[in-house]
C-alpha atoms as a PDB file:
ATOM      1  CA  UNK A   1    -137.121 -32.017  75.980  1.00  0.00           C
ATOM      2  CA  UNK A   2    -134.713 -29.255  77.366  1.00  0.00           C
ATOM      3  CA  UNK A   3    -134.361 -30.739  80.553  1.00  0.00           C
ATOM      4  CA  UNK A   4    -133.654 -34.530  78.545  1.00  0.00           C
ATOM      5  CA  UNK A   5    -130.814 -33.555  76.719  1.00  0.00           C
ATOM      6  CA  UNK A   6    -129.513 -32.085  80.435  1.00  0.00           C
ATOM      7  CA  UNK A   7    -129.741 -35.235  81.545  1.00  0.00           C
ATOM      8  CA  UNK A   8    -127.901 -36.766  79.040  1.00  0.00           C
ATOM      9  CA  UNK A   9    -125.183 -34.447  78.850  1.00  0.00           C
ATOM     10  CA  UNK A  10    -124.695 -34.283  82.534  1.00  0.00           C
ATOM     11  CA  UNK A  11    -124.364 -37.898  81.950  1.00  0.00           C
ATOM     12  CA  UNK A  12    -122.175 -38.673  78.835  1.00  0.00           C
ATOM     13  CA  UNK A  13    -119.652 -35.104  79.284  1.00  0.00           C
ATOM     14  CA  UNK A  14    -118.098 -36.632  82.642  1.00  0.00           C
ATOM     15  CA  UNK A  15    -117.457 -40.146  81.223  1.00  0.00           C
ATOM     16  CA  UNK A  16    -115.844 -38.746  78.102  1.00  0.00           C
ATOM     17  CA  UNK A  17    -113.619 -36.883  80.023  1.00  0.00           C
ATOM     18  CA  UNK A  18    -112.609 -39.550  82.054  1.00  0.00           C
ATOM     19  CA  UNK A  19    -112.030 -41.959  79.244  1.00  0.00           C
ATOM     20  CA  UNK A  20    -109.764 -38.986  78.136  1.00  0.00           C
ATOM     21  CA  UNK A  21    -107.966 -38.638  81.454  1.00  0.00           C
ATOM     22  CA  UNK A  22    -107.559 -42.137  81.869  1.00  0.00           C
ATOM     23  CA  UNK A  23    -105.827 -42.289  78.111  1.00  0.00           C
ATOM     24  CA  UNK A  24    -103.398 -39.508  78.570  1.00  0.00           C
ATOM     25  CA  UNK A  25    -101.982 -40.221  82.019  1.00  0.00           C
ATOM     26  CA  UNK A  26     -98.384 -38.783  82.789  1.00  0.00           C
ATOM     27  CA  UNK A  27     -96.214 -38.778  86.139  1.00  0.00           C
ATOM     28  CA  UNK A  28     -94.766 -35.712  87.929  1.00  0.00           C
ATOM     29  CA  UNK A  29     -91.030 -35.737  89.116  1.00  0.00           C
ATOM     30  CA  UNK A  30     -90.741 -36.424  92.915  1.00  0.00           C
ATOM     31  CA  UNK A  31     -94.229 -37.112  93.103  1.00  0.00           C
ATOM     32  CA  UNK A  32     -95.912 -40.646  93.392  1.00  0.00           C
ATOM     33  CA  UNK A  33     -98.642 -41.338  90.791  1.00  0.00           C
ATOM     34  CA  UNK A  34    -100.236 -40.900  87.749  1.00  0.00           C
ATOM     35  CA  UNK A  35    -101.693 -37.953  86.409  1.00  0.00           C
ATOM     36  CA  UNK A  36    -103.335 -36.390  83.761  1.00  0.00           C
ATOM     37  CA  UNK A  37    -101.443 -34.762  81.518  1.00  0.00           C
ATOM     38  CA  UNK A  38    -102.255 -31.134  79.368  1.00  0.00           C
ATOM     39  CA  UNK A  39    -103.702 -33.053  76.467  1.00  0.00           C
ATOM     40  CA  UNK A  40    -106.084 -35.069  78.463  1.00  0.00           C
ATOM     41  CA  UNK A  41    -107.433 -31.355  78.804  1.00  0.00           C
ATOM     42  CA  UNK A  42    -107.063 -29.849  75.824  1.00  0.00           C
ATOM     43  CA  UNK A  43    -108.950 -32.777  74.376  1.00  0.00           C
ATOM     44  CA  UNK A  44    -111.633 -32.513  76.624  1.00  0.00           C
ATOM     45  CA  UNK A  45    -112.191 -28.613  76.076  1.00  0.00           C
ATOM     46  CA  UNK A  46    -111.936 -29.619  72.151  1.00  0.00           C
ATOM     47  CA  UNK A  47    -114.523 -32.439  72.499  1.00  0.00           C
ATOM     48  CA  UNK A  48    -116.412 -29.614  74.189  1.00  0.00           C
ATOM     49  CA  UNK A  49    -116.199 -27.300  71.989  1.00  0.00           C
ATOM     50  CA  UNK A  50    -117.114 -29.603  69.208  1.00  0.00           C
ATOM     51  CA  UNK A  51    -120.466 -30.706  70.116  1.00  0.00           C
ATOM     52  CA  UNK A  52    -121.233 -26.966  71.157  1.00  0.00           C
ATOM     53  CA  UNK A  53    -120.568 -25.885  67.596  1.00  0.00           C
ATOM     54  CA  UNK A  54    -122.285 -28.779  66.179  1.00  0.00           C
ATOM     55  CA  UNK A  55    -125.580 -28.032  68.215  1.00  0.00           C
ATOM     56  CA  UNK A  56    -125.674 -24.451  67.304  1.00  0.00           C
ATOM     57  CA  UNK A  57    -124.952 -25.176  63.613  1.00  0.00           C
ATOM     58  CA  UNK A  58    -128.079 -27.950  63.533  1.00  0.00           C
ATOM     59  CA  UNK A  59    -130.274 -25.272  65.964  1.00  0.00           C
ATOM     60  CA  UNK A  60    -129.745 -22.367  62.863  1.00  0.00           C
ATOM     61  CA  UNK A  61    -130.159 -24.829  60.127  1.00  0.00           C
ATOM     62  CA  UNK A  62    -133.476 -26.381  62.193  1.00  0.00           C
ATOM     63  CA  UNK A  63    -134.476 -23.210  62.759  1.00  0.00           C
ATOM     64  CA  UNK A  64    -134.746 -21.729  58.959  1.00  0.00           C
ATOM     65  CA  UNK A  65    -136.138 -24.882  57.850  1.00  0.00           C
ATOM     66  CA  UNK A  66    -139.310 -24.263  60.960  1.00  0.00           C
ATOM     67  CA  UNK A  67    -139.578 -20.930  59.523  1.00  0.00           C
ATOM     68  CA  UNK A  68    -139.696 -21.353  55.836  1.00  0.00           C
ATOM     69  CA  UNK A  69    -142.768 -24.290  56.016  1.00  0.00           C
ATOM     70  CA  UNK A  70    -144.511 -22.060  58.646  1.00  0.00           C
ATOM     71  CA  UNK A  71    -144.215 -19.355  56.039  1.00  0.00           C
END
C-alpha cells in the first residue's frame, strides 16, 4: 500500500506544480521568455504543505479509531 500511494504522489505532485507554473508565468527585464514567478512557488510549497497536514491529521484520527475497537 506504502509503495501505491508513492506512486501516485510521484505522479500527481509534478503535474500540480506544473499546472501552477504554467498559471503564474512572469517575464524578467532584458531577458527573453516566460517564467515562473514567486507565487507559482509559494503555491506549490502551500499545496504541499496542505496535503502533508491533511495526511497526518487522517493517520492520528485512523489511528485512535484502530486502537479503541482493538481495545
Amino acid at each position: 500500500m506504502t509503495l501505491l500511494l508513492n506512486l501516485i504522489g510521484q505522479s500527481i505532485g509534478p503535474s500540480i506544480a506544473g499546472m501552477f507554473q504554467q498559471m503564474h508565468r512572469g517575464t524578467v527585464t532584458n531577458v527573453s521568455g516566460n517564467f515562473p514567478t514567486p507565487d507559482a512557488y509559494n503555491l506549490i510549497y502551500l499545496t504541499a504543505f496542505a496535503i502533508s497536514l491533511t495526511s497526518v491529521v487522517f493517520a492520528i484520527s485512523l489511528n485512535g479509531k484502530v486502537t479503541v475497537q482493538n481495545s
